[in-house]
Every structure is written in C-alpha cells, then in structure tokens.
N, C-alpha and C. Protein backbone atom coordinates (compact mmCIF):
# COMPACT_ATOMS: atom_id res chain seq x y z
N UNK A 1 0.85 -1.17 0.00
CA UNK A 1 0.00 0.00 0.00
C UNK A 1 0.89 1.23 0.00
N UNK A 2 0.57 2.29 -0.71
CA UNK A 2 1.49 3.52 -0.82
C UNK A 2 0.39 4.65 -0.06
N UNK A 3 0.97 5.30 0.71
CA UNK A 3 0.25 7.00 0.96
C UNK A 3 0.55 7.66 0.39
N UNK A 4 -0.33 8.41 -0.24
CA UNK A 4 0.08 10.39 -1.22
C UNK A 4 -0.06 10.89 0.02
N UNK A 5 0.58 11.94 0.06
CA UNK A 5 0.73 13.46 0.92
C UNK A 5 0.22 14.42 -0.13
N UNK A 6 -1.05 14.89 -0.07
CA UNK A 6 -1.39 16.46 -0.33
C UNK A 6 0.04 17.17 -0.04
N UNK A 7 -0.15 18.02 -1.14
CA UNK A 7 1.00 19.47 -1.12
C UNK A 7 1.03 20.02 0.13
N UNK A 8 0.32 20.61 0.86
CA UNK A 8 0.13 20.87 2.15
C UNK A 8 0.93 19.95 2.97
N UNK A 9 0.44 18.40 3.24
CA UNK A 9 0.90 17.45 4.19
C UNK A 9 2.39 16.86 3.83
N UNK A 10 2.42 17.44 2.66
CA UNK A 10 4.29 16.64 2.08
C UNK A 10 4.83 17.43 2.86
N UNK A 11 4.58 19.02 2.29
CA UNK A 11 6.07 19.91 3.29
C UNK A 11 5.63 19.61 4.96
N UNK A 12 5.02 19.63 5.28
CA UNK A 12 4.80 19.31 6.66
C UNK A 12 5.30 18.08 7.16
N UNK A 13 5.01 16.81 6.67
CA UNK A 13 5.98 15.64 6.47
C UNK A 13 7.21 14.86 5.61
N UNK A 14 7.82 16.08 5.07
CA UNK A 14 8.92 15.98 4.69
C UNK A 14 8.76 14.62 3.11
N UNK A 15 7.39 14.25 3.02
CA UNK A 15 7.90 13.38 2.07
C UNK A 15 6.77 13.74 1.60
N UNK A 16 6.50 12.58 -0.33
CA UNK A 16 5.00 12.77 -0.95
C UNK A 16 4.58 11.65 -0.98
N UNK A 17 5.30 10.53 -0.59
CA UNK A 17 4.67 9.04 -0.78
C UNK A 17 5.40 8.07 0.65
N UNK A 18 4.29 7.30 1.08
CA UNK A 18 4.89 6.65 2.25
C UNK A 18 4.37 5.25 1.76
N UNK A 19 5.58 4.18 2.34
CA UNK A 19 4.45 2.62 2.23
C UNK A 19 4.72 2.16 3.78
N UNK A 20 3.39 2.70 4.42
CA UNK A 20 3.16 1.95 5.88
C UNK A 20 4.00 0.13 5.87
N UNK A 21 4.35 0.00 7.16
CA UNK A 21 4.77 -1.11 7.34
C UNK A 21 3.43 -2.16 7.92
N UNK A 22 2.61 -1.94 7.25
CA UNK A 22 1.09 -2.86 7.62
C UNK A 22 1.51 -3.90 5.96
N UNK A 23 1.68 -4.81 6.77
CA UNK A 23 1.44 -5.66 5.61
C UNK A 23 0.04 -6.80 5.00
N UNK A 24 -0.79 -6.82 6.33
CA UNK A 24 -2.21 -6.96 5.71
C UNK A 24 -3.35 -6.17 5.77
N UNK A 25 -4.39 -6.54 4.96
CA UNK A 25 -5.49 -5.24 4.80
C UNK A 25 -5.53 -4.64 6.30
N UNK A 26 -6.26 -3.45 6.49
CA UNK A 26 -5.96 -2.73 7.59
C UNK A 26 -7.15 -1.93 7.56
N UNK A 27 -7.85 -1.20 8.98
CA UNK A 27 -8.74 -0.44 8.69
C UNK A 27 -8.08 1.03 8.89
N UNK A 28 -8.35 1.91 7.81
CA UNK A 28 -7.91 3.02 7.73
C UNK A 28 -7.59 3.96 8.71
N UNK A 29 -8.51 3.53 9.90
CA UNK A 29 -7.95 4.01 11.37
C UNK A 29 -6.61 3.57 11.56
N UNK A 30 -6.27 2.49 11.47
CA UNK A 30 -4.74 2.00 11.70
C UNK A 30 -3.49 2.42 10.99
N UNK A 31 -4.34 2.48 9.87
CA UNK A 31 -2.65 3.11 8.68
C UNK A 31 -2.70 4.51 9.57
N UNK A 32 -4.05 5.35 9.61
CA UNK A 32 -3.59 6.85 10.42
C UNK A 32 -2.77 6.75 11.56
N UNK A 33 -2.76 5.67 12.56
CA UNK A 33 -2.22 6.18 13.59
C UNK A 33 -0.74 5.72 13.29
N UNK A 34 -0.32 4.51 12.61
CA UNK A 34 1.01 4.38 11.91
C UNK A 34 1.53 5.81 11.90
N UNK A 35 0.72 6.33 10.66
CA UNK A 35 1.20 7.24 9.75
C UNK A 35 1.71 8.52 11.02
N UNK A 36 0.92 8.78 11.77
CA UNK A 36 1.26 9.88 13.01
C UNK A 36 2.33 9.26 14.24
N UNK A 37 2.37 8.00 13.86
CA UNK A 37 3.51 7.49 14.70
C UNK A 37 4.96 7.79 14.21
N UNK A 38 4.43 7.53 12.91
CA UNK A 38 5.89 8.47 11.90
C UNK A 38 6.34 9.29 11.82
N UNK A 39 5.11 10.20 11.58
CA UNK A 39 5.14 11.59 11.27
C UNK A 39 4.15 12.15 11.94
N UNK A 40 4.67 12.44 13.34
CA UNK A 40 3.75 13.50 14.39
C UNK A 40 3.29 15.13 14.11
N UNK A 41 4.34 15.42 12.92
CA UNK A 41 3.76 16.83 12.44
C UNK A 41 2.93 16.41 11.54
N UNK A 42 1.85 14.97 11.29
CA UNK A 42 0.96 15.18 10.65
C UNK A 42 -0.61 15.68 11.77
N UNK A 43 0.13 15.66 13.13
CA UNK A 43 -1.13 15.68 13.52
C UNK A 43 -1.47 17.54 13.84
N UNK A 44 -0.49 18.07 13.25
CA UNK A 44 -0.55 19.67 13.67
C UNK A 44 -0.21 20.00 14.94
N UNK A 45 -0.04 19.61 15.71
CA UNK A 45 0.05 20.01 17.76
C UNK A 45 -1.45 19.59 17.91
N UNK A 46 -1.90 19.28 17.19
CA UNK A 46 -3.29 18.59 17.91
C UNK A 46 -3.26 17.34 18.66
N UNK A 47 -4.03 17.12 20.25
CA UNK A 47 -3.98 16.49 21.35
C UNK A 47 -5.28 15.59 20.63
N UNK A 48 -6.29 16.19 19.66
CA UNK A 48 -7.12 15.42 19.72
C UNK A 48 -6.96 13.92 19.20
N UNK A 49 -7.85 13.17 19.53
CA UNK A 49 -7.64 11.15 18.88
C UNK A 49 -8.27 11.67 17.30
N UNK A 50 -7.87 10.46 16.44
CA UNK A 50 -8.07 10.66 15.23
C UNK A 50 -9.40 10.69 14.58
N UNK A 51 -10.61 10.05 15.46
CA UNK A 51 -11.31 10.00 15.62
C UNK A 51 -12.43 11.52 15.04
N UNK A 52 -11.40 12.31 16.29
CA UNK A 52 -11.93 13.51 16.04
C UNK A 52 -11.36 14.88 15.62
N UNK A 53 -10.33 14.25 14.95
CA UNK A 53 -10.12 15.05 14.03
C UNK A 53 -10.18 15.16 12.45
N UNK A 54 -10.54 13.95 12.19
CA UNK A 54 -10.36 13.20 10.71
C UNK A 54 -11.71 14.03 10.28
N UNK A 55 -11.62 14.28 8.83
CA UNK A 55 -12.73 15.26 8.06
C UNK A 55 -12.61 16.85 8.64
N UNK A 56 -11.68 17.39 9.66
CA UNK A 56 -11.74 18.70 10.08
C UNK A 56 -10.66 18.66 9.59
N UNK A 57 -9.54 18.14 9.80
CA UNK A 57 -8.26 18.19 9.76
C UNK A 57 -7.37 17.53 8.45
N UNK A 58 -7.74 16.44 7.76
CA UNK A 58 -7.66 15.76 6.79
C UNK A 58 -8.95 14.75 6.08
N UNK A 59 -8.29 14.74 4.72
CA UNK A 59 -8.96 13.18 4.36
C UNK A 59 -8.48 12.52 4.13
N UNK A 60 -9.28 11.33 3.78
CA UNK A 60 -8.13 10.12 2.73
C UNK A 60 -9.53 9.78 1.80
N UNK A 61 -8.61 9.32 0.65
CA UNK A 61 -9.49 8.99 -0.59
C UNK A 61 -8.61 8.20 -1.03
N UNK A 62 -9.55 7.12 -1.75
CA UNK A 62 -9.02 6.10 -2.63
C UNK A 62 -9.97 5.63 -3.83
N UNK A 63 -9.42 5.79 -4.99
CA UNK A 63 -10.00 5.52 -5.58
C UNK A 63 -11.44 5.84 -6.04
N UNK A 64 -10.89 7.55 -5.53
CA UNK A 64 -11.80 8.37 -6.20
C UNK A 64 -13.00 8.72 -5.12
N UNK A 65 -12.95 8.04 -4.27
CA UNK A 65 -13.94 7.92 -2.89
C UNK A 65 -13.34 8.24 -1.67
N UNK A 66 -13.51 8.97 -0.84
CA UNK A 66 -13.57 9.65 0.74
C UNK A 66 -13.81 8.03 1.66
N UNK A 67 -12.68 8.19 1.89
CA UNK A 67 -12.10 6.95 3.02
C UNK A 67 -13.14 7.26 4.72
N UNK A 68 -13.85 6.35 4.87
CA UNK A 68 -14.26 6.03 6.30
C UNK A 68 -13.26 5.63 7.22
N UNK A 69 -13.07 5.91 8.49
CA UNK A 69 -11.96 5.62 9.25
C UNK A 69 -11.98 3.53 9.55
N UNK A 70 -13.33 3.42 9.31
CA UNK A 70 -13.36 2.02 9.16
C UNK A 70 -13.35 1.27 8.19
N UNK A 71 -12.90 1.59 6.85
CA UNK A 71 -12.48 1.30 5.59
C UNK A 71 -11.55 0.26 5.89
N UNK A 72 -11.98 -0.53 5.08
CA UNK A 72 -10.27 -1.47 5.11
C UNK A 72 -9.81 -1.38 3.98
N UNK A 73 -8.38 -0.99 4.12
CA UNK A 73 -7.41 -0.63 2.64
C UNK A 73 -6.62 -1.88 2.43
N UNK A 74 -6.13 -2.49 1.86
CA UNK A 74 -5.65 -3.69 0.97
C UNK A 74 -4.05 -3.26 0.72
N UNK A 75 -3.01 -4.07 0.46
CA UNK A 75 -1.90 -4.21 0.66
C UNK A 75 -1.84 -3.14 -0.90
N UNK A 76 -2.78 -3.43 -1.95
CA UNK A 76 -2.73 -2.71 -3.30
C UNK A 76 -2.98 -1.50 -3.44
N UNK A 77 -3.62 -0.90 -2.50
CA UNK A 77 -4.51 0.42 -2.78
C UNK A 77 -3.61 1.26 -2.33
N UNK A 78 -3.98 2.71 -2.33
CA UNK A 78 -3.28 3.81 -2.70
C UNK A 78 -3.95 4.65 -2.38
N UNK A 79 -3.61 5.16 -1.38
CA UNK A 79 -4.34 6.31 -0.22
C UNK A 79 -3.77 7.45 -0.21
N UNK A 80 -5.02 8.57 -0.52
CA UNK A 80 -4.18 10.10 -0.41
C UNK A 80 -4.65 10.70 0.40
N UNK A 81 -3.98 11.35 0.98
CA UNK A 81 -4.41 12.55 2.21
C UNK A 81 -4.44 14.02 1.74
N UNK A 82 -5.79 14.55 1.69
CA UNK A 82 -6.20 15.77 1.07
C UNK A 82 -6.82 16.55 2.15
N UNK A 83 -6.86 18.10 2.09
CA UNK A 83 -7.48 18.83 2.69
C UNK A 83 -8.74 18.26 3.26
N UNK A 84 -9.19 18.93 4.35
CA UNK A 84 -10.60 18.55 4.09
C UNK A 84 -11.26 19.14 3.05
N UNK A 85 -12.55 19.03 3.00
CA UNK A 85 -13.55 19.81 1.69
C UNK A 85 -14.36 20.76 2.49
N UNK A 86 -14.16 21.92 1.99
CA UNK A 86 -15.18 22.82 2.49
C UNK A 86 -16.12 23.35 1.55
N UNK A 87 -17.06 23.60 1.98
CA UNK A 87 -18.50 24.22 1.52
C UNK A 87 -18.45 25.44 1.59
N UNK A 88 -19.41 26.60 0.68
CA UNK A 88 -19.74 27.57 1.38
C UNK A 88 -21.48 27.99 0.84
C-alpha cells in the first residue's frame, strides 16, 4: 500500500509518498495512527484522537472515494491525504 501526501501534508511531512509497514489489509484508522507514529507533524500540535479530528483536519481517498476511518485498505490500494472539503 502507498500513501500520497497532499502538497500541504508533504512539506509538513517531509515526504509525498509513504508505504506503511502494515502488511495486511488494515482499517484506515490503523494506517492513520502508523502514519502519526511516523510523522507527528501530521497531527498539527493537535492532542485530539483521530477520531476527532479526521474530516476537520484531513482526508483520505481512494480511488476516487472519501475513506471512512473504518475502511479497510488492501496491501494494493493507494491512499491520499487531502485537505478537508469545504463548503460555502
């Protein structure tokens, strides 16, 4: 499985592509907390759980679709982390 970094989240985490060390499917809650175990400036200085910050703070999409934190992603897929989406 590979992570994109949004332009935003690359310079902040120093990279544009990560491959978590999860080697079977996983629910997308888990690659996040990996991913902030890595890279703690993904969580901004935020104290909050991912829980509640996910959709304020980031997304993930795959395959063209907005990732649920209970998604399970597959050793193949290819997860990007994008702004959230705002409305007005």
């Amino acid at each position: 499985m590979i992570v994109r970094f949004g332009s935003m989240y690359s310079e902040r985490v120093g990279c544009e592509e990560y491959e978590p060390g999860i080697e079977k499917p996983a629910r997308l809650i888990e690659i996040l907390e990996e991913l902030e175990r890595v890279f703690p400036l993904l969580k901004n200085g935020s104290m909050e759980k991912i829980g509640d910050r996910y959709g304020a703070h980031y997304l993930c999409i795959s395959n063209g679709k907005i990732l649920r934190l209970v998604d399970m992603i597959n050793n193949e897929d290819m997860v990007e982390i994008i702004p959230p989406i705002m409305g007005g």
